[in-house]
C-alpha atoms as a PDB file:
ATOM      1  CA  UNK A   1      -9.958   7.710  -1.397  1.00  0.00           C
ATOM      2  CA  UNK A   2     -10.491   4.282  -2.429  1.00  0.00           C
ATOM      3  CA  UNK A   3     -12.513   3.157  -5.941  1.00  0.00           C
ATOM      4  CA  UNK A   4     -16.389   2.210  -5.224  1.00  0.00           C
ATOM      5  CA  UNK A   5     -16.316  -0.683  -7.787  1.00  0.00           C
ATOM      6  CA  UNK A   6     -14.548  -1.776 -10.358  1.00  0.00           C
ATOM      7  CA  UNK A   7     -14.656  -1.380 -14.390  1.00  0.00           C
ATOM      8  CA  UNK A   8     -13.576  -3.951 -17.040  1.00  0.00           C
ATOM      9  CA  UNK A   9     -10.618  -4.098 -14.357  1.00  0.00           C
ATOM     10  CA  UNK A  10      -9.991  -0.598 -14.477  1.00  0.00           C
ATOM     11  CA  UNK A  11     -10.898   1.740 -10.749  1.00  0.00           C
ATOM     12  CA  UNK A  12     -13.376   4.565 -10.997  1.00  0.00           C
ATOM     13  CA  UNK A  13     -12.250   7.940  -9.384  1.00  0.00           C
ATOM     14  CA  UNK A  14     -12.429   7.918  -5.560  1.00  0.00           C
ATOM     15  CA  UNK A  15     -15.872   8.201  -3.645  1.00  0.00           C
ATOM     16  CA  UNK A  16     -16.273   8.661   0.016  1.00  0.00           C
ATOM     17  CA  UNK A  17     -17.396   5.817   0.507  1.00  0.00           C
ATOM     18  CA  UNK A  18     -14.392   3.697  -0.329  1.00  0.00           C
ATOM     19  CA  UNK A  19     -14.373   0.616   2.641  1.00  0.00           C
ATOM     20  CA  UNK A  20     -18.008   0.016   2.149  1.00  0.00           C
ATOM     21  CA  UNK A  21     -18.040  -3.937   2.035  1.00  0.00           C
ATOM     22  CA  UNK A  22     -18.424  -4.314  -1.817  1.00  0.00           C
ATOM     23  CA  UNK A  23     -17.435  -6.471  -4.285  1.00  0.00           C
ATOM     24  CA  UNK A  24     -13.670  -7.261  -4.131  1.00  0.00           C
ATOM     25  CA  UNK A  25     -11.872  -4.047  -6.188  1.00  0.00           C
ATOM     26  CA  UNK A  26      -8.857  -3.780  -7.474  1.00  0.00           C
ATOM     27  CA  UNK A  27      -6.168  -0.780  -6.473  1.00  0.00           C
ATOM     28  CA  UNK A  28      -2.749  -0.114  -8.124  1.00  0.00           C
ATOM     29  CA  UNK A  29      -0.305   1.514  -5.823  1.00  0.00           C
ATOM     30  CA  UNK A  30       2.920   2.432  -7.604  1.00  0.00           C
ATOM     31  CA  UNK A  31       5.799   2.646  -4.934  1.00  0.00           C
ATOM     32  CA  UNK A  32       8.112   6.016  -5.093  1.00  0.00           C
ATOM     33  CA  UNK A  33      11.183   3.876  -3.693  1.00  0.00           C
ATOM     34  CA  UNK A  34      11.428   2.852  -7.186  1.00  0.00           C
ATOM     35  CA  UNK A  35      11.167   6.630  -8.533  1.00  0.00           C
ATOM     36  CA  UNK A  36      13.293   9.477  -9.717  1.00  0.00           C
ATOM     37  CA  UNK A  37      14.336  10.744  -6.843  1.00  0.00           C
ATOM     38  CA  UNK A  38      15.642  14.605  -7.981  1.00  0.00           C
ATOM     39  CA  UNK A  39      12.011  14.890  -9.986  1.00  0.00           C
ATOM     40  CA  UNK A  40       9.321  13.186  -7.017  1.00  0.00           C
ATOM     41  CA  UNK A  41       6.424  15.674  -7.654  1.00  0.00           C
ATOM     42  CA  UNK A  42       6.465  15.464 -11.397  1.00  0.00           C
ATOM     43  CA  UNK A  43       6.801  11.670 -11.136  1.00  0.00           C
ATOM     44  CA  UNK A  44       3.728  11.798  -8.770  1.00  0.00           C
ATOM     45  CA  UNK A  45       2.051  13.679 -11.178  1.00  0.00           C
ATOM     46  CA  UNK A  46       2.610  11.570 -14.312  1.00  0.00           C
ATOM     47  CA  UNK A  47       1.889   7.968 -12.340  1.00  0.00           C
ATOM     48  CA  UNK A  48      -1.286   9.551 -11.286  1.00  0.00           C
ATOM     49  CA  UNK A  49      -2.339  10.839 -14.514  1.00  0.00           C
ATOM     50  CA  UNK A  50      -1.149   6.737 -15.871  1.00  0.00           C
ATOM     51  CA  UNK A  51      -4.635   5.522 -14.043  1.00  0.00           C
ATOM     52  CA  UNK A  52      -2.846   4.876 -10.602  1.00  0.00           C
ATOM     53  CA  UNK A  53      -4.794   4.764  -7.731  1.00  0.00           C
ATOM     54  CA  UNK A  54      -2.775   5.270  -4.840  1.00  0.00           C
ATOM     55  CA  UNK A  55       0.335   6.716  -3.790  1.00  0.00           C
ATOM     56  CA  UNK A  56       3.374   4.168  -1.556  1.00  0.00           C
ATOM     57  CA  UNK A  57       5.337   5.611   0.209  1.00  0.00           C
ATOM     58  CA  UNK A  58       7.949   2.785   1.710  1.00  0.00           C
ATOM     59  CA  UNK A  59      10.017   4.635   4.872  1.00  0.00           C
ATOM     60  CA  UNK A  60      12.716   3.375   6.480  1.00  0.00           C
ATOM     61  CA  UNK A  61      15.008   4.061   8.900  1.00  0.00           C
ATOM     62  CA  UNK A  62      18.232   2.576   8.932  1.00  0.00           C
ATOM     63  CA  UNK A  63      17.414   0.644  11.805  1.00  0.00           C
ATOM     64  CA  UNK A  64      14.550  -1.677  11.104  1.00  0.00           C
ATOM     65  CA  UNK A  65      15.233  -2.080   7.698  1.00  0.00           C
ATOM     66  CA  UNK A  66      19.008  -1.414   6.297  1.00  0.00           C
ATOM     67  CA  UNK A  67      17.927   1.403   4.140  1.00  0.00           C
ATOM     68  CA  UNK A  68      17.273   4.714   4.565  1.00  0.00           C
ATOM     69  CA  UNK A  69      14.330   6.691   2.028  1.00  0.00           C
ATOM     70  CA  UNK A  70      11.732   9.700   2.968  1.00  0.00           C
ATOM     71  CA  UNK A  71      10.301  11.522   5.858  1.00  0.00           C
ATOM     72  CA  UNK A  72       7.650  13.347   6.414  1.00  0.00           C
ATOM     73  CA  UNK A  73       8.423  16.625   4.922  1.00  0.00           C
ATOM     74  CA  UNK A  74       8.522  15.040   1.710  1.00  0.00           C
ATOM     75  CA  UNK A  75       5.489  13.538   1.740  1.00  0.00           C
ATOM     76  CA  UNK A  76       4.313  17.045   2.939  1.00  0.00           C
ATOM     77  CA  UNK A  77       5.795  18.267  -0.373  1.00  0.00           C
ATOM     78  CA  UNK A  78       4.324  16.051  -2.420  1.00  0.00           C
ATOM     79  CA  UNK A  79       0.794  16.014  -0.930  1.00  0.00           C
ATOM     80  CA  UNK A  80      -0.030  19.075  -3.008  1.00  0.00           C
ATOM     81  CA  UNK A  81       0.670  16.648  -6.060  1.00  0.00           C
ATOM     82  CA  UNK A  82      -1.037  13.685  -5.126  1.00  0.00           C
ATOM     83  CA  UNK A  83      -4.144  14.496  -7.294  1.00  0.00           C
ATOM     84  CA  UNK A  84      -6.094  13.601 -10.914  1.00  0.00           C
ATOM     85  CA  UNK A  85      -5.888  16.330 -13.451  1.00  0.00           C
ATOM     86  CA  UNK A  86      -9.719  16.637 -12.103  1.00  0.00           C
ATOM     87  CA  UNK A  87      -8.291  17.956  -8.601  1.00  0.00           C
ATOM     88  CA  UNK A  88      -9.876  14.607  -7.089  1.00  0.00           C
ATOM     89  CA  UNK A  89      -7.263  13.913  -3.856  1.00  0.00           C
ATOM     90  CA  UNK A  90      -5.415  10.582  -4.480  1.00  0.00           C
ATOM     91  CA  UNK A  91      -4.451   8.732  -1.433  1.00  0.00           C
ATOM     92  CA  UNK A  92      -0.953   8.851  -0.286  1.00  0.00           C
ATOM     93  CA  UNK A  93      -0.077   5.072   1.218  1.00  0.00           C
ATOM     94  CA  UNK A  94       2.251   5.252   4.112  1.00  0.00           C
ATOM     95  CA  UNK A  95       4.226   2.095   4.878  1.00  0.00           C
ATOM     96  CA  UNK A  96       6.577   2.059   8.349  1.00  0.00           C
ATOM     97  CA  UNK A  97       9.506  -0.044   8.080  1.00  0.00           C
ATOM     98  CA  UNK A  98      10.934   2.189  11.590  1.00  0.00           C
ATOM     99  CA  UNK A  99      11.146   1.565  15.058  1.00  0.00           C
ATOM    100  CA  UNK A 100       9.851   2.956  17.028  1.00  0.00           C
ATOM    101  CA  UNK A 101       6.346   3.723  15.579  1.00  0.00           C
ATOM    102  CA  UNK A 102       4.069   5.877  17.001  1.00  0.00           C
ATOM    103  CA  UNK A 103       6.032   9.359  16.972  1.00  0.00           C
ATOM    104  CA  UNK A 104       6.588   9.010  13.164  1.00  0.00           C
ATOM    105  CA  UNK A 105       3.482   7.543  12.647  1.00  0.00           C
ATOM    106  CA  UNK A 106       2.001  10.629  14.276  1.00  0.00           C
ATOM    107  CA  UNK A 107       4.354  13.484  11.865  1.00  0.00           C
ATOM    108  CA  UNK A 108       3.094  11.242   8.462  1.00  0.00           C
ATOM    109  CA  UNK A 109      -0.408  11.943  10.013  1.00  0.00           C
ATOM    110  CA  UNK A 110       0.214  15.224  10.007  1.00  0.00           C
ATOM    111  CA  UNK A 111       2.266  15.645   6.641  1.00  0.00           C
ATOM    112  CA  UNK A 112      -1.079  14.441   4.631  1.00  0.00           C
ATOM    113  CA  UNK A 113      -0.897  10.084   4.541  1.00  0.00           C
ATOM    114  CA  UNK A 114      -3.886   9.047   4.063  1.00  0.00           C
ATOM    115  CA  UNK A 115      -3.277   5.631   5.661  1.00  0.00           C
ATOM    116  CA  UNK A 116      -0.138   4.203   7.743  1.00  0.00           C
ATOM    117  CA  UNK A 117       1.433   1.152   8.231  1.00  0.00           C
ATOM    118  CA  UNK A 118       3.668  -0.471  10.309  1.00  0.00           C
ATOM    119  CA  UNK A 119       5.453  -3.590  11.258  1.00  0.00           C
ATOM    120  CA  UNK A 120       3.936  -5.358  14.611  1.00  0.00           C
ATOM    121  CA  UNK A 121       7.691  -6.501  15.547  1.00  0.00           C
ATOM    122  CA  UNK A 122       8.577  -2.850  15.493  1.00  0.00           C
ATOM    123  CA  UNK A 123       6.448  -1.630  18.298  1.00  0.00           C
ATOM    124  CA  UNK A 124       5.827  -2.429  21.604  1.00  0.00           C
ATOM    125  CA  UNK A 125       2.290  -2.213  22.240  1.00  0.00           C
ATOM    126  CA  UNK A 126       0.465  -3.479  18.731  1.00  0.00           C
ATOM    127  CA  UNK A 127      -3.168  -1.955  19.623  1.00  0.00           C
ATOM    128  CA  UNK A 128      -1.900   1.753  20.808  1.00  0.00           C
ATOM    129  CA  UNK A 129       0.098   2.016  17.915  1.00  0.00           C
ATOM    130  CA  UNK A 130      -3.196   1.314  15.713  1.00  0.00           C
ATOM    131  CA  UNK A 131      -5.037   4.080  18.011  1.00  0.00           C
ATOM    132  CA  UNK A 132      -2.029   6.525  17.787  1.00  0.00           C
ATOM    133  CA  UNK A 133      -2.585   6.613  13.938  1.00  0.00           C
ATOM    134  CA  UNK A 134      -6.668   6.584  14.193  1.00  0.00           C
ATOM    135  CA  UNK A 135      -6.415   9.364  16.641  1.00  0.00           C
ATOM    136  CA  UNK A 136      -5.075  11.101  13.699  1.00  0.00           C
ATOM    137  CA  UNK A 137      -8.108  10.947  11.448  1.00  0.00           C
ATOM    138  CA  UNK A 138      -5.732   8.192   8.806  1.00  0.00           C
ATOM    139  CA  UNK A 139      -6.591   4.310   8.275  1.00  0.00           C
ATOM    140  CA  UNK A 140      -4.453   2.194  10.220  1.00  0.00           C
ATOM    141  CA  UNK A 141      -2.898  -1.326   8.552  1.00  0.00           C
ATOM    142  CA  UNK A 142      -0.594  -3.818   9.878  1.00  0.00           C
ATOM    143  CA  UNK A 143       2.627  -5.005   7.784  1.00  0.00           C
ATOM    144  CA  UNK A 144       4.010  -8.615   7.899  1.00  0.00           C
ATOM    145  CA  UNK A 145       7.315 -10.026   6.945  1.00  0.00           C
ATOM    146  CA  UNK A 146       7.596 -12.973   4.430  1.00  0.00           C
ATOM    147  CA  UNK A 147       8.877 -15.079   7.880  1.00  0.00           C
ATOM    148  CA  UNK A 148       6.598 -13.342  10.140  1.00  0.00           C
ATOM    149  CA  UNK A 149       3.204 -15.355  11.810  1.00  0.00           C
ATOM    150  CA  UNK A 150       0.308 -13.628  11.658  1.00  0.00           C
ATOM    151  CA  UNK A 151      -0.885 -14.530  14.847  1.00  0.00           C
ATOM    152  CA  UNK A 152      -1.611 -10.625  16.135  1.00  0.00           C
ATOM    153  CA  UNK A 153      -4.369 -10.275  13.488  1.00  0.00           C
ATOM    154  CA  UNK A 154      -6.543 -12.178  16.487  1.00  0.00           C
ATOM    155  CA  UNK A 155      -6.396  -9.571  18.695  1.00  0.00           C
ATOM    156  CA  UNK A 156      -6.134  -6.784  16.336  1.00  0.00           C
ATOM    157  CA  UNK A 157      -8.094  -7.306  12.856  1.00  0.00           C
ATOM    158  CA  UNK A 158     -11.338  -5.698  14.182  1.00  0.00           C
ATOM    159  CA  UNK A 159      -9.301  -2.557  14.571  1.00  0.00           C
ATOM    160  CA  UNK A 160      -7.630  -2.488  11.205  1.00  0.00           C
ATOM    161  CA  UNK A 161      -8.423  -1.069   7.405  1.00  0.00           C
ATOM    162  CA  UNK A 162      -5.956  -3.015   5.563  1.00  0.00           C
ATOM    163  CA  UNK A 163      -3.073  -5.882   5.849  1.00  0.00           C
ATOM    164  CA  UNK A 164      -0.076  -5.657   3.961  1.00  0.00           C
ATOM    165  CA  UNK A 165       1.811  -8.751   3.385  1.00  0.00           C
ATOM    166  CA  UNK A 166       5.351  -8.442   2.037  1.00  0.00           C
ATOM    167  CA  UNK A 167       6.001 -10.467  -0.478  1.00  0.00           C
ATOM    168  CA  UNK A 168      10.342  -9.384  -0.530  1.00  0.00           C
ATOM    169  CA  UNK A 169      12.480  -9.043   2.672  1.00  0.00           C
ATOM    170  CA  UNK A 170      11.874  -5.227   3.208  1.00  0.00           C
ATOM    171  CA  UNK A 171      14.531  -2.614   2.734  1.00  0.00           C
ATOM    172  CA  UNK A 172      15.372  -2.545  -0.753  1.00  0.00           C
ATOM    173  CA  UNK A 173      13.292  -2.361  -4.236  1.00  0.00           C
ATOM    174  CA  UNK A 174      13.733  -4.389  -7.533  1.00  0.00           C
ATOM    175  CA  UNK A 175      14.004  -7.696  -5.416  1.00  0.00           C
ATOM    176  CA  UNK A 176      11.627 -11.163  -6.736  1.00  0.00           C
ATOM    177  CA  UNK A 177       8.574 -12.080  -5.265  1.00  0.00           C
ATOM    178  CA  UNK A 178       8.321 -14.717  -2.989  1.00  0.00           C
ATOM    179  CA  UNK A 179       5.976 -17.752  -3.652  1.00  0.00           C
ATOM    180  CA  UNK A 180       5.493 -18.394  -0.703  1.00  0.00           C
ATOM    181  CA  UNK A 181       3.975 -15.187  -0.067  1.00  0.00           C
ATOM    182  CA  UNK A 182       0.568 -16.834  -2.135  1.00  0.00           C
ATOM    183  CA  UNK A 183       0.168 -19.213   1.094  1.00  0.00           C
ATOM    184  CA  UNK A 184       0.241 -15.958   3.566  1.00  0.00           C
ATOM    185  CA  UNK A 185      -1.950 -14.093   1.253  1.00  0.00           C
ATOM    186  CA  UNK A 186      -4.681 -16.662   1.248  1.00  0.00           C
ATOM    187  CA  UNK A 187      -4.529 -17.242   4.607  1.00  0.00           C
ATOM    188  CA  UNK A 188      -5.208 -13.149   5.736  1.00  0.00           C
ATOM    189  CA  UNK A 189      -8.150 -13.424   3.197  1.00  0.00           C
ATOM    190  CA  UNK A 190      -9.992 -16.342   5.125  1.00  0.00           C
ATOM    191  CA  UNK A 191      -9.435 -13.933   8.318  1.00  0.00           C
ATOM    192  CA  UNK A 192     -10.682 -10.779   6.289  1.00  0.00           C
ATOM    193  CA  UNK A 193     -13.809 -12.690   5.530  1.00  0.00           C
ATOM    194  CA  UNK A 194     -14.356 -14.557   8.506  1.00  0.00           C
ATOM    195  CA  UNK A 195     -14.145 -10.833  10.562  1.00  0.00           C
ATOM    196  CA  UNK A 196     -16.843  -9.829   8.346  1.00  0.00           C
ATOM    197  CA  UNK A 197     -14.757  -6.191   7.627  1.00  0.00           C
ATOM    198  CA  UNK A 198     -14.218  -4.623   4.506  1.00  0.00           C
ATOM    199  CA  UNK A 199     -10.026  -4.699   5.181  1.00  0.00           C
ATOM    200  CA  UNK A 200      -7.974  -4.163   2.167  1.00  0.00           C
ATOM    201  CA  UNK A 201      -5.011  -6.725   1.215  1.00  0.00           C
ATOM    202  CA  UNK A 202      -2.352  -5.179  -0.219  1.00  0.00           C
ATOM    203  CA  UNK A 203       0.694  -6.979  -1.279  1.00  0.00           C
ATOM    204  CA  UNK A 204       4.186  -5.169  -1.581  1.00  0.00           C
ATOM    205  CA  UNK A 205       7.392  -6.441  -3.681  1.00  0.00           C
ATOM    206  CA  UNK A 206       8.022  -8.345  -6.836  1.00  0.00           C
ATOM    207  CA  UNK A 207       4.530  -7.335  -7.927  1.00  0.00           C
ATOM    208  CA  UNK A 208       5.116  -7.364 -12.052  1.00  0.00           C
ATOM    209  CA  UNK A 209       2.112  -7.602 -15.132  1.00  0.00           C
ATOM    210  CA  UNK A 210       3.158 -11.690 -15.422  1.00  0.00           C
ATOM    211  CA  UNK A 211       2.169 -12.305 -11.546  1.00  0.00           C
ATOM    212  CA  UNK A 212      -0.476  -9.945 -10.413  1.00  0.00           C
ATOM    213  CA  UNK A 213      -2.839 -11.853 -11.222  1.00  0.00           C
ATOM    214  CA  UNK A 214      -2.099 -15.230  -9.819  1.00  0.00           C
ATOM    215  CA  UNK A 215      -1.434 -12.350  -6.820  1.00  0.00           C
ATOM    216  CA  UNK A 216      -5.105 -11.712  -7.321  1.00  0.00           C
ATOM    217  CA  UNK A 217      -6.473 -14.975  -7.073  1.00  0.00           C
ATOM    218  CA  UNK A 218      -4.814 -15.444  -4.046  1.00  0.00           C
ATOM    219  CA  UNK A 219      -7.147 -12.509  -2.178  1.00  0.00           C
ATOM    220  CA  UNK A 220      -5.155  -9.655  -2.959  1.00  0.00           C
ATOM    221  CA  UNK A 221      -7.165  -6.383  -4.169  1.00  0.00           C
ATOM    222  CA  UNK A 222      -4.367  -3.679  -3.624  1.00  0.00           C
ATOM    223  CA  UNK A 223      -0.709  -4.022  -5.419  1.00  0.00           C
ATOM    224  CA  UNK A 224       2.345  -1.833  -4.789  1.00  0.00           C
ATOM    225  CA  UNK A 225       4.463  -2.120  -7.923  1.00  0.00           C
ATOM    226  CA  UNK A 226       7.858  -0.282  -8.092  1.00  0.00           C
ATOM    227  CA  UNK A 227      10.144  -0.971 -10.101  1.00  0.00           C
ATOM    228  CA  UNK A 228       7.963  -2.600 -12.165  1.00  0.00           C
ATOM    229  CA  UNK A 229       6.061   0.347 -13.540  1.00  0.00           C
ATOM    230  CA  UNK A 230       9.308   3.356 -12.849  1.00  0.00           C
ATOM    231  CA  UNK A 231      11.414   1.388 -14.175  1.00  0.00           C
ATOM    232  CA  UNK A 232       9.447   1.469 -17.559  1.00  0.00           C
ATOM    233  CA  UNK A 233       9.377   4.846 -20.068  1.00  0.00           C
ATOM    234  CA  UNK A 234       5.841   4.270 -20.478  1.00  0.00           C
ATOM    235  CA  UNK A 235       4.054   4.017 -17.095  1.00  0.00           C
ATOM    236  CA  UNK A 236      -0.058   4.201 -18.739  1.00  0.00           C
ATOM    237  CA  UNK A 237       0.907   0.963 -20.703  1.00  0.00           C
ATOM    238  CA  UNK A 238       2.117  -1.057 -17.600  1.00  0.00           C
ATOM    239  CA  UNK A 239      -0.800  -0.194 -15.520  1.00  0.00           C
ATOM    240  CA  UNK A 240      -3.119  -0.558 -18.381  1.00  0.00           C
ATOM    241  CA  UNK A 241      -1.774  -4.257 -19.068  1.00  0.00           C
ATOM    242  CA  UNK A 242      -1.546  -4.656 -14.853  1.00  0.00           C
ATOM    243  CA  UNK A 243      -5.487  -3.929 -15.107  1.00  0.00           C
ATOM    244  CA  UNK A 244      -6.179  -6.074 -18.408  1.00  0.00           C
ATOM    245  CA  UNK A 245      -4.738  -8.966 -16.118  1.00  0.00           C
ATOM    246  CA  UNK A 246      -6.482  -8.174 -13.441  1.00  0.00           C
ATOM    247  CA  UNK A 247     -10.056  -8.630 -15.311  1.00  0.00           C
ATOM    248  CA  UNK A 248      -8.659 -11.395 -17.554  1.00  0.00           C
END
């Protein structure tokens, strides 16, 4: 689950309580794309026990995206894993870059995500999509390209528990972010506050120490970092400096 407030920039453990419209918090969500592959569960393990908050998983098919990464039974593997050294459940962050949707959507449900998104352009009805994956007891976000509108969101953002704008062309990891991505991100905030919902923003790609926190001021509260921490030796010191930006 989600942190109930935040700490000198760092996130409490989860609480039950975690889209109660608060005070904006901050969540670090390091991506596995960007992981060692032939050791996933003890690279859960050690992110987790770095002061990670969530779990991103980035799937893709071959077909939507030119790449292709995990399915479900691996995220069934690792769900076991996906916990503080307190046995406190951390969330496991599904992002869809497939098409079609709802069939996968439905298997991650069942292999232990937490919450699942997908790509509007990759289905063809938006709103049963977003039911398929509530049906299933999991949070339900929307992804957006960096050259996608966001027009959808005003049929769909009452229905929704987080936006994820991507902030790279999806289908590979290591890329830069895009600046223009800062535009996008402000714009979804205005439309999380005016809906009056406690949706979280997460931003995915090019998400490094030096930028997350013009990310933040932006409206971003959730970051999905890849390379940027697993391709360090020391994981605790890049989330610790991501979180001393964050409450700089």
């Amino acid at each position: 689950m989600l942190p109930a407030k935040i700490n000198n920039g760092k996130s409490p453990i989860f609480t039950p309580n975690f889209f109660k419209p608060i005070a904006m918090t901050f969540c670090i969500a390091p991506s596995l794309l960007s992981a060692d592959f032939a050791r996933l569960g003890e690279e859960v393990k050690n992110v987790i026990a770095a002061g990670s908050d969530w779990i991103h998983f980035d799937v893709m098919d071959n077909h939507y995206v030119p790449n292709l990464t995990f399915g479900p039974m691996i995220c069934s593997a690792l769900k076991p894993h996906a916990k503080t050294a307190a046995g406190v459940a951390v969330p496991i962050d599904v992002h869809l870059m497939v098409q079609p949707v709802d069939a996968l959507a439905s298997a991650f449900a069942d292999a232990g995500a937490d919450l699942i998104s997908f790509h509007p352009d990759a289905t063809s009805h938006v709103h049963r999509s977003i039911q398929v994956i509530k049906s299933k007891g999991c949070k339900a976000g929307l992804a957006f390209n960096p050259g996608q509108p966001l027009d959808v969101l005003d049929w769909v953002i009452e229905d929704i528990d987080l936006i994820v704008i991507m902030s790279v062309n999806p289908g590979f990891g290591g890329q830069s972010f895009i600046d223009s991505a800062l535009r996008k991100i402000e714009d979804v905030r205005r439309r999380i506050t005016a809906s009056g919902k406690n949706i979280r923003l997460e931003v995915d790609g090019g998400v490094k120490v030096d930028n997350i926190r013009q990310i933040a001021d932006a409206g971003a509260d959730t970051f999905v970092a890849g390379s940027a921490i697993f391709g360090k030796p020391d994981y605790k010191a890049v989330v610790d400096a991501m979180r001393a930006s964050l409450a700089a």
